[in-house]
C-alpha atoms as a PDB file:
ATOM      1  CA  UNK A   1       4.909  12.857  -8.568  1.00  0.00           C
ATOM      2  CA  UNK A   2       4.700   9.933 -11.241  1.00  0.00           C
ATOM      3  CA  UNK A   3       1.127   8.218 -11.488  1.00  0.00           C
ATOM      4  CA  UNK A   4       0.572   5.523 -13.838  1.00  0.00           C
ATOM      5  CA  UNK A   5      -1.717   5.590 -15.279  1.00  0.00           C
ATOM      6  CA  UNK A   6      -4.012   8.939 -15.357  1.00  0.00           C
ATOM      7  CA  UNK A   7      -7.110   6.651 -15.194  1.00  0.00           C
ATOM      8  CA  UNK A   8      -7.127   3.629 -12.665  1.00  0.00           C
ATOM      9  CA  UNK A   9      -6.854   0.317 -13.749  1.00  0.00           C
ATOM     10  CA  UNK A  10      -5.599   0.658 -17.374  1.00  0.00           C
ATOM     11  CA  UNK A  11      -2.328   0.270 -16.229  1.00  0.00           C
ATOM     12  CA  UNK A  12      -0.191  -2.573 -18.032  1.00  0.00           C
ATOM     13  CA  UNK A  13       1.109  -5.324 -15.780  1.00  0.00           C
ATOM     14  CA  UNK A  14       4.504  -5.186 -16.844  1.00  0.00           C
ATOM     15  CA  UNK A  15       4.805  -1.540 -15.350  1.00  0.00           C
ATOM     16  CA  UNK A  16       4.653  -2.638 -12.219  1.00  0.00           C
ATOM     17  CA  UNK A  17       7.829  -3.304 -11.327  1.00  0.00           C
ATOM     18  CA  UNK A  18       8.227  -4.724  -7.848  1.00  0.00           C
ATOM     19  CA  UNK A  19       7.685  -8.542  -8.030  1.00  0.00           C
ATOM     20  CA  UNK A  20       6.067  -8.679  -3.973  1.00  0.00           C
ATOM     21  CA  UNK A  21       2.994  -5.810  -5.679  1.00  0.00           C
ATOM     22  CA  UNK A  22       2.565  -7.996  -8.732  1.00  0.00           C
ATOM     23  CA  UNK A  23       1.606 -10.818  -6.773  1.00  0.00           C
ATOM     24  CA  UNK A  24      -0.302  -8.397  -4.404  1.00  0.00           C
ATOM     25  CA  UNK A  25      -2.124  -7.098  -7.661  1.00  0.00           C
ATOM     26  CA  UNK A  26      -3.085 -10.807  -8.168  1.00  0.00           C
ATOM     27  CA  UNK A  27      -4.517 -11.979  -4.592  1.00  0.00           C
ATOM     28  CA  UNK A  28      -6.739  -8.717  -5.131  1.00  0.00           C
ATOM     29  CA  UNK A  29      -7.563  -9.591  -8.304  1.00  0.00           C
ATOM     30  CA  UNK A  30      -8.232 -13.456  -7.182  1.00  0.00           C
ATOM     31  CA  UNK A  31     -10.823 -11.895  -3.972  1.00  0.00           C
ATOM     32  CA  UNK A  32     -12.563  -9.946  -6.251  1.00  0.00           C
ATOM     33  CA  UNK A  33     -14.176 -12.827  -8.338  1.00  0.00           C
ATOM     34  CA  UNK A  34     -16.799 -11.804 -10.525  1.00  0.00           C
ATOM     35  CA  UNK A  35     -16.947  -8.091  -8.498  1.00  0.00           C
ATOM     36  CA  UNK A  36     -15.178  -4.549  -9.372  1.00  0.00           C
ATOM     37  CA  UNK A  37     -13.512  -5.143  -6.066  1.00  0.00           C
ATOM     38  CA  UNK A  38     -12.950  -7.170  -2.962  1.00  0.00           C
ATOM     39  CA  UNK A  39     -14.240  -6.630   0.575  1.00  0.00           C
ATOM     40  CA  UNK A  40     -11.965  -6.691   3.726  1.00  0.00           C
ATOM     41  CA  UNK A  41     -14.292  -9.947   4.644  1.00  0.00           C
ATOM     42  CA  UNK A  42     -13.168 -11.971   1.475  1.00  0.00           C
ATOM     43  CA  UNK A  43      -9.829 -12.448   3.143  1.00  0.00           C
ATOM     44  CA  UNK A  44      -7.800 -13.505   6.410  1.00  0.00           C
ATOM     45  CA  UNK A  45      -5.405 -11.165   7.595  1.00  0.00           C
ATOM     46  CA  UNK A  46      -2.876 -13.777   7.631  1.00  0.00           C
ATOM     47  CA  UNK A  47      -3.260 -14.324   3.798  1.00  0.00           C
ATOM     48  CA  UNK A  48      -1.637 -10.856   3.627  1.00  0.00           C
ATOM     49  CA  UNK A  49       1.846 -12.429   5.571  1.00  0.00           C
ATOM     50  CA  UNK A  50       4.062 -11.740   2.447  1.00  0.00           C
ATOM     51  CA  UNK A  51       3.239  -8.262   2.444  1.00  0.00           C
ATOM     52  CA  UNK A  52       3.049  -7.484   5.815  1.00  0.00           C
ATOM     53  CA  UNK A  53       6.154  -4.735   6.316  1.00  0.00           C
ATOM     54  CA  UNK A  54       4.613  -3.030   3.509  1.00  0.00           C
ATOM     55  CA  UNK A  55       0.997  -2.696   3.479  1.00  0.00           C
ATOM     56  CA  UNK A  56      -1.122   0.262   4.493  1.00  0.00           C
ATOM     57  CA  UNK A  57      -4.762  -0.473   5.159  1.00  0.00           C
ATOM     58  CA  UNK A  58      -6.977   2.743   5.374  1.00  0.00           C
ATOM     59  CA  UNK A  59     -10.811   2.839   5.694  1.00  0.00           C
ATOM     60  CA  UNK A  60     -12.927   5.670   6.483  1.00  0.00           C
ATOM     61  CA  UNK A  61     -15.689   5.283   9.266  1.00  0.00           C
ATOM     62  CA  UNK A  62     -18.543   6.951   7.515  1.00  0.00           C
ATOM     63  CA  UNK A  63     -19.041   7.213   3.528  1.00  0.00           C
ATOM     64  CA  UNK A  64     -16.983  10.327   2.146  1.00  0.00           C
ATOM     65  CA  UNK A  65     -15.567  10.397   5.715  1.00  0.00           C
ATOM     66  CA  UNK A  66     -11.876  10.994   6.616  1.00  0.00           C
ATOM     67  CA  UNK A  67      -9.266   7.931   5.684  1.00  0.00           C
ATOM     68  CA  UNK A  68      -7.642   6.590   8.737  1.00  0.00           C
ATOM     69  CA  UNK A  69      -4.522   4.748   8.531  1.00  0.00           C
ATOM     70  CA  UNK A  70      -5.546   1.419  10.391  1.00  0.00           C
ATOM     71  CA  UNK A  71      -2.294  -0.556   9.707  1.00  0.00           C
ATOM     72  CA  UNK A  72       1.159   0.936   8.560  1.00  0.00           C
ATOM     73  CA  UNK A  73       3.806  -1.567   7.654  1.00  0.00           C
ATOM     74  CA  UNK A  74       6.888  -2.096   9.978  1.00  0.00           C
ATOM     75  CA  UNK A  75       9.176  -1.495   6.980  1.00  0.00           C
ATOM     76  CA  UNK A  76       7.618   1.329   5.760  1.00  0.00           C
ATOM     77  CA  UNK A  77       7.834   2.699   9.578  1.00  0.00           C
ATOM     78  CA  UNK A  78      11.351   2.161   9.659  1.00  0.00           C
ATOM     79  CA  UNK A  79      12.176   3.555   6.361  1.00  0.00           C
ATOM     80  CA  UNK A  80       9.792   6.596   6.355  1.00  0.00           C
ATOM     81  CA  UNK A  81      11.077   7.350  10.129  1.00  0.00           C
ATOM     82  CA  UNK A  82       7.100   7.529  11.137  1.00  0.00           C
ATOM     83  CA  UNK A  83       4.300   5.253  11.749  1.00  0.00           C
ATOM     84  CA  UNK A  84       1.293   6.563  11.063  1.00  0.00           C
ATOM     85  CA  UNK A  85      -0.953   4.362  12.484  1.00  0.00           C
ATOM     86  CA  UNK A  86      -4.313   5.476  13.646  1.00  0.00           C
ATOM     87  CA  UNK A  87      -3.715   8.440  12.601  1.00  0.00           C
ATOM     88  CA  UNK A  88      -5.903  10.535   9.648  1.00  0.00           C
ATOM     89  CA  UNK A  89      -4.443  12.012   5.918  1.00  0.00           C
ATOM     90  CA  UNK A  90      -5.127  15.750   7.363  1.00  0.00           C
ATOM     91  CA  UNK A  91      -2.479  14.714   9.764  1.00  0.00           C
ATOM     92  CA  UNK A  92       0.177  14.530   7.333  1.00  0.00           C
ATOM     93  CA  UNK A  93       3.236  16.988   6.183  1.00  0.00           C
ATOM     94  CA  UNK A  94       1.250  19.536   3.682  1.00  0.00           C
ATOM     95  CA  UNK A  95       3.527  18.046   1.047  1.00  0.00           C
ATOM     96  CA  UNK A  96       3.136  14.280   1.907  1.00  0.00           C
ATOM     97  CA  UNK A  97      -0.901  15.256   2.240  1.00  0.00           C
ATOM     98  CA  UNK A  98      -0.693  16.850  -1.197  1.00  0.00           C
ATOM     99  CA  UNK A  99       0.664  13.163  -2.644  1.00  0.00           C
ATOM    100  CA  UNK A 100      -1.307  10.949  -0.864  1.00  0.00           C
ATOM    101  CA  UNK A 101      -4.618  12.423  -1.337  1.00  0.00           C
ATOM    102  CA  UNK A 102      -4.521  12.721  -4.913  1.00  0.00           C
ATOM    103  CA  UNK A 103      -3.756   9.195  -4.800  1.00  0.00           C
ATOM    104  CA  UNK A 104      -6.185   8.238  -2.749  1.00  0.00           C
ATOM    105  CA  UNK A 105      -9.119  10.707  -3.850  1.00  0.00           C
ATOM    106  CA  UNK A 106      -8.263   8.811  -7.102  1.00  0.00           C
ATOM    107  CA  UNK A 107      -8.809   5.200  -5.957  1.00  0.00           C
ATOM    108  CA  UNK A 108     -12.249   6.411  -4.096  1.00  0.00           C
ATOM    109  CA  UNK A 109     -13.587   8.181  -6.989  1.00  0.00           C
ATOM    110  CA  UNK A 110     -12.850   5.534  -9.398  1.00  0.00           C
ATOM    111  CA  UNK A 111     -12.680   2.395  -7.716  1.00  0.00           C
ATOM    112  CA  UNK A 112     -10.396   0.751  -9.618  1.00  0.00           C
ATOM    113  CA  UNK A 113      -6.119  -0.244  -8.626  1.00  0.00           C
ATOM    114  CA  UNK A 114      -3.385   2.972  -9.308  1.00  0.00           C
ATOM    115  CA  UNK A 115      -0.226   2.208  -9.641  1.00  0.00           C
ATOM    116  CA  UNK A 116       2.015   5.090  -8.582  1.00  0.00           C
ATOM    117  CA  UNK A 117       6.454   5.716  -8.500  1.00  0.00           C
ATOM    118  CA  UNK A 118       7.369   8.770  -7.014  1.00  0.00           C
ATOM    119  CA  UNK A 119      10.326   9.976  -5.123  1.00  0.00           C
ATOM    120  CA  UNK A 120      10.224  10.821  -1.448  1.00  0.00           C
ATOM    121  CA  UNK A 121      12.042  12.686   0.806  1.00  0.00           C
ATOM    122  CA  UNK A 122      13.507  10.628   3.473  1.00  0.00           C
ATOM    123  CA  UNK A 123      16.184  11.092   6.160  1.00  0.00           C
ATOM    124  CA  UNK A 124      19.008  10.439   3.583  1.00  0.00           C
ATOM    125  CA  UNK A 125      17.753  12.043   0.647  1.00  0.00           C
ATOM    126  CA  UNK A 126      15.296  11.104  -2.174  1.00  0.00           C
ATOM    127  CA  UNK A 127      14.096   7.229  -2.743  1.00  0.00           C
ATOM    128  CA  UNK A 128      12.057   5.926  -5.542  1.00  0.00           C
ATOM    129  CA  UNK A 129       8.836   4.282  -4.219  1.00  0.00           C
ATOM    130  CA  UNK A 130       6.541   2.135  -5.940  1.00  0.00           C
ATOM    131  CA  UNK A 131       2.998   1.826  -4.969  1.00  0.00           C
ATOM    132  CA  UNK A 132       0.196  -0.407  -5.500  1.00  0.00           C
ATOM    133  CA  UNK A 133      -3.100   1.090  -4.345  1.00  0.00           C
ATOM    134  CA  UNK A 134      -6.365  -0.974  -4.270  1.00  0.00           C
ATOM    135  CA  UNK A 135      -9.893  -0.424  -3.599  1.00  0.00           C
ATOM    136  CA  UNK A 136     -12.117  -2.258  -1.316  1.00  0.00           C
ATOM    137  CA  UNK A 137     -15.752  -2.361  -0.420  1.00  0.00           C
ATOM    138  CA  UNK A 138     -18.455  -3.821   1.657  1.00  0.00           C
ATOM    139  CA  UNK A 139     -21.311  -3.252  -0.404  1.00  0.00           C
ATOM    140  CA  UNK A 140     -19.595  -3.860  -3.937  1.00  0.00           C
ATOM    141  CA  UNK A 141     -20.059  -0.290  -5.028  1.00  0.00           C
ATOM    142  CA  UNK A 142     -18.740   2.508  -2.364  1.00  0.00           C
ATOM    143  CA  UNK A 143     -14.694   2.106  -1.394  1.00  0.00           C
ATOM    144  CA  UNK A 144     -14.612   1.955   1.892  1.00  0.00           C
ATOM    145  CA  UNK A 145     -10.993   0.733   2.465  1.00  0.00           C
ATOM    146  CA  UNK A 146      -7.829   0.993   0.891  1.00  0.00           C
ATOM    147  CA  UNK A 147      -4.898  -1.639   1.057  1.00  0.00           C
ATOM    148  CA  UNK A 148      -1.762  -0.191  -0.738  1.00  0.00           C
ATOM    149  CA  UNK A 149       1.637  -1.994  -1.117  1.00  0.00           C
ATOM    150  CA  UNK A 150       4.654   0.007  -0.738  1.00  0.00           C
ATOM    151  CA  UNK A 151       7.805  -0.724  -2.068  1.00  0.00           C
ATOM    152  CA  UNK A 152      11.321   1.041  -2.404  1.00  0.00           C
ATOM    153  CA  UNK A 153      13.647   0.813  -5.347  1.00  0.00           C
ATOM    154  CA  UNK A 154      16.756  -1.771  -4.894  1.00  0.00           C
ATOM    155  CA  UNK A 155      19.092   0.591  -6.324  1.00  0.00           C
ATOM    156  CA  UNK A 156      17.947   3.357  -4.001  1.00  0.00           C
ATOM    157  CA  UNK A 157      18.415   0.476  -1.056  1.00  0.00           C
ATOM    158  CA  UNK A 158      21.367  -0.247  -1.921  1.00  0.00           C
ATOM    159  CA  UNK A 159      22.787   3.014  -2.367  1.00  0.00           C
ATOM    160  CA  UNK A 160      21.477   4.905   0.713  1.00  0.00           C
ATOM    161  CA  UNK A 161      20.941   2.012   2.939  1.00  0.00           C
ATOM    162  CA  UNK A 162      23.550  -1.116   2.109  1.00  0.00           C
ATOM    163  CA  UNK A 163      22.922  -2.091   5.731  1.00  0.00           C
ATOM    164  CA  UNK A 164      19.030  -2.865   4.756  1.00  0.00           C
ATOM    165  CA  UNK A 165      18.856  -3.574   0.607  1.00  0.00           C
ATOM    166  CA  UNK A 166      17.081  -6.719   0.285  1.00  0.00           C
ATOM    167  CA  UNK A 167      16.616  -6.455   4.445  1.00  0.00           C
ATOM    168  CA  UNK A 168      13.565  -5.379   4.795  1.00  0.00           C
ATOM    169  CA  UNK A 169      11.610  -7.997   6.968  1.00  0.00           C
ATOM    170  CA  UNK A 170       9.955 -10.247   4.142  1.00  0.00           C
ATOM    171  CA  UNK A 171       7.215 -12.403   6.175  1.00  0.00           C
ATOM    172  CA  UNK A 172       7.262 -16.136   5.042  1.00  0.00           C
ATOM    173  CA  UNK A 173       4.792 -17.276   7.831  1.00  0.00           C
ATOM    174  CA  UNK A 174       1.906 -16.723   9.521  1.00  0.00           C
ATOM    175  CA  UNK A 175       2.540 -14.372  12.186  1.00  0.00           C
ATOM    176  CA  UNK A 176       0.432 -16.768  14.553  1.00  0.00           C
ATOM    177  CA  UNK A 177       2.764 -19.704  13.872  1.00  0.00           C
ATOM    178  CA  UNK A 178       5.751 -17.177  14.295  1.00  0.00           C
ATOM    179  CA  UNK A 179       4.227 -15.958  18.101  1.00  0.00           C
ATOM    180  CA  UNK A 180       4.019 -20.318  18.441  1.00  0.00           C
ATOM    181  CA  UNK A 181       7.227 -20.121  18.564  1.00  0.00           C
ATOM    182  CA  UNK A 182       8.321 -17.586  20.881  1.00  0.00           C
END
């Protein structure tokens, strides 16, 4: 596992790679005003349309409580082969737990964005991921949320899964003006 960089936050823009978590990086940024970090309440849920497929939300019910994945991306479900939805860290593959709570753990203690490209093991073989994890907070001091944005490599799509480089679903709408239509 690659994390950039060892302390959150010091990270240089032009590491993150992925266009779709720069301007992730910069709605956060945006919410969090004058503050070290956003709450979930300084933003719609439809604001997040562009990143829909790709976004985990965690939170944790109680402070230093267990994270709970609350939302897990479409995309991600269809490229990981699991949705993990509702379900808690602890639940995880002891090497996927390993990753994701040094990630996390990270975020919480320091409350500050981590920027992280690692290869996974997935169905087909390894894929480079890049990772945008960002603190949030009710109170303006404790992180008691987590949105990450998770995207995969083109060349890795490309490669391993011609059928769905550049087809993962990208959200240009509102999901409420999308269910209008149907």
């Amino acid at each position: 596992m690659t994390l950039f960089p060892i302390r959150p936050g010091d990270f240089d823009r032009a590491e993150v790679e992925h266009p779709k978590l720069l301007d992730l990086l910069t709605f956060w940024e945006e919410r969090c005003g004058e503050r070290a970090m956003p709450s979930r309440g300084d933003f719609d849920v439809l604001e997040l349309a562009p990143w829909f497929g790709n976004l985990i939300l965690l939170e944790s019910a109680q402070p230093g409580g267990e994270l709970v994945y609350r939302v897990y991306g479409t995309n991600l479900v269809r490229l990981l082969q699991h949705d993990r939805t509702n379900k808690t860290i602890t639940e995880l593959s002891s090497e996927s737990r390993q990753d994701v709570m040094a990630e996390y753990a990270t975020v919480l203690e320091w409350a500050r964005p981590l920027y992280v490209r690692q290869r996974r093991t997935v169905l087909k073989g390894q894929l480079l991921l890049s990772k945008l994890v960002l603190p949030l907070s009710d109170d303006g001091q404790n992180v008691d949320r987590i949105l990450a944005g998770v995207y995969p490599s083109e060349e890795d799509m490309a490669r391993d899964w011609p059928d769905r480089a550049c087809g993962f679903v990208e959200t240009a709408e509102p999901i409420a003006a999308v269910a209008a239509v149907h």
